[in-house]
Protein backbone atom coordinates (compact mmCIF):
# COMPACT_ATOMS: atom_id res chain seq x y z
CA UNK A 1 55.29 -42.56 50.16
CA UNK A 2 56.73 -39.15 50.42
CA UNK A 3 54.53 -36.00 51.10
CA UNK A 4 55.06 -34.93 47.36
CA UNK A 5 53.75 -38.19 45.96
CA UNK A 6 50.61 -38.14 48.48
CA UNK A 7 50.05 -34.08 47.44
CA UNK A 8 49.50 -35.25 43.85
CA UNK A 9 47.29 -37.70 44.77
CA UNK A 10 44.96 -35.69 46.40
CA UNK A 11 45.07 -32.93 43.92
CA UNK A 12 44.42 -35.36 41.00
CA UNK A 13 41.19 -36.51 42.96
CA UNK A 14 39.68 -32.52 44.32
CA UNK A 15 42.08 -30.18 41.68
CA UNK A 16 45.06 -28.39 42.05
CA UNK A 17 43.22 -25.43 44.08
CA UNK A 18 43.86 -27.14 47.46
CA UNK A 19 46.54 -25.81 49.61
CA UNK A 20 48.27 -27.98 52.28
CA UNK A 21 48.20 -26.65 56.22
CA UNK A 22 49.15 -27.89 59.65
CA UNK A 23 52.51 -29.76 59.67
CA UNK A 24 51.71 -32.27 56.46
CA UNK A 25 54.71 -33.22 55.04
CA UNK A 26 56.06 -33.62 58.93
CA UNK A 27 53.41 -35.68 59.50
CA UNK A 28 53.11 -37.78 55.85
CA UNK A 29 57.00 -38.48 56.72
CA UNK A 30 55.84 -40.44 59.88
CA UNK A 31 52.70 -42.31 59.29
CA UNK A 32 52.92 -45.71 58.20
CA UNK A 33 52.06 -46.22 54.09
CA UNK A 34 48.42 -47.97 55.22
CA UNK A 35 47.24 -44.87 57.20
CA UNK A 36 48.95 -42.69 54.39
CA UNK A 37 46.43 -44.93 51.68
CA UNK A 38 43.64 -44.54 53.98
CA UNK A 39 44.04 -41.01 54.13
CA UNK A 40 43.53 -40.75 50.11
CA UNK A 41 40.85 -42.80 50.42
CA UNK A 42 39.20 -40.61 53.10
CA UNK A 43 39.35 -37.52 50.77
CA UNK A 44 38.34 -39.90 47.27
CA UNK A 45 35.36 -40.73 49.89
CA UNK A 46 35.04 -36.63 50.43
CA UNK A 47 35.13 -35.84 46.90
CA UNK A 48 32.62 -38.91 45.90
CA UNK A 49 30.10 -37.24 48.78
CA UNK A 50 30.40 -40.70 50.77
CA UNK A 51 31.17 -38.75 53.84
CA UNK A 52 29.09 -35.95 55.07
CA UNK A 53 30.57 -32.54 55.90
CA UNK A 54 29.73 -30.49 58.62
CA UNK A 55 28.98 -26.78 58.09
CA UNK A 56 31.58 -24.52 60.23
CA UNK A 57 29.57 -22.67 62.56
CA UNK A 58 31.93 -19.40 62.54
CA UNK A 59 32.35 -19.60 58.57
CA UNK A 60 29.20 -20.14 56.95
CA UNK A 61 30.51 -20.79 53.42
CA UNK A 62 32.50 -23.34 55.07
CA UNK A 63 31.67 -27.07 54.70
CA UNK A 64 34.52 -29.49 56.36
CA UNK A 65 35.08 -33.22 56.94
CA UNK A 66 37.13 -35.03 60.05
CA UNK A 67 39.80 -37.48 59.63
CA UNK A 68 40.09 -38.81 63.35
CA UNK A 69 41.56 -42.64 62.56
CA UNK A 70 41.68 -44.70 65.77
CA UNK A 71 45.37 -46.03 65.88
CA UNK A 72 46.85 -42.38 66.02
CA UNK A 73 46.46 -39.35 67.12
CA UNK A 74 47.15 -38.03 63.46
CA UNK A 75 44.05 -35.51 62.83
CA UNK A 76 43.07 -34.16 59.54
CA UNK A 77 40.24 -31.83 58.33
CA UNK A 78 39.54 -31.21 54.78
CA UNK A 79 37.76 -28.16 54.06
CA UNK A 80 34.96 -27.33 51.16
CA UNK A 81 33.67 -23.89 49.90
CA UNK A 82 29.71 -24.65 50.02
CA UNK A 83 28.98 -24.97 46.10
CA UNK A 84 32.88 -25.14 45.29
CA UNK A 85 35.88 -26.27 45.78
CA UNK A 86 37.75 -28.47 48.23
CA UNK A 87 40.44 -25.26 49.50
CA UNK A 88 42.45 -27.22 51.81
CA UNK A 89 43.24 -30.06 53.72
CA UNK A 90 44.61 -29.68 57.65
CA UNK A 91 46.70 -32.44 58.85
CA UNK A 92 48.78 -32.36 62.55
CA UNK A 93 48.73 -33.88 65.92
CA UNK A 94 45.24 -33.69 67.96
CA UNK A 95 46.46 -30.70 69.91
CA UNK A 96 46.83 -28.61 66.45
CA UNK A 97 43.64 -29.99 65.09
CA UNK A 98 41.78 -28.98 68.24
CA UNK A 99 42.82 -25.13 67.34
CA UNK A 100 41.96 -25.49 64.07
CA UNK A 101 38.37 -26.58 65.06
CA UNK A 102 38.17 -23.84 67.37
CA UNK A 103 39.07 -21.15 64.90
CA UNK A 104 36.18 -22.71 62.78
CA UNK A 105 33.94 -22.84 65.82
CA UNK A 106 33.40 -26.17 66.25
């Protein structure tokens, strides 16, 4: 699927609020279509509160959730006001998620 098609996925599950960081549409482009569906049903699982978020540690009104599948080392974090919205989703290479968690304090 292309990264435009995956986009309105996600916004039709969380809303149109969420922005789109890291290198996404890079890294949509490359990923097989099954880790591409199991991403959407990662964040579906988010939004449903099947998965349990983590509080960020250096942003308290920050909750956020870990995509970390095992046949890649595609990362993605999707990221929750507390009480809110989902804001954004991160998804990049484990070296750009491991800044990203830093910068939250994880």
């Amino acid at each position: 699927m292309l990264p435009e098609e995956i986009k309105k996925k996600i916004r039709e599950l969380v809303g149109e609020q969420i922005e789109f960081e890291g290198h996404f549409d890079k890294v949509i482009e490359q990923i097989p279509e099954n880790l591409q569906l199991n991403l959407i049903s990662w964040v579906k699982e988010c939004f449903e509160r099947k998965q349990e978020p983590f509080p960020a540690p250096l942003q308290r009104n920050l909750l956020v959730f870990f995509f970390k599948p095992k046949v890649t080392n595609v990362r993605g974090i999707l990221k929750k006001e507390k009480n809110s919205y989902f804001i954004a989703l991160f998804l990049d290479k484990h070296k750009y998620y491991d800044r990203e968690r830093k910068k939250m304090g994880f």
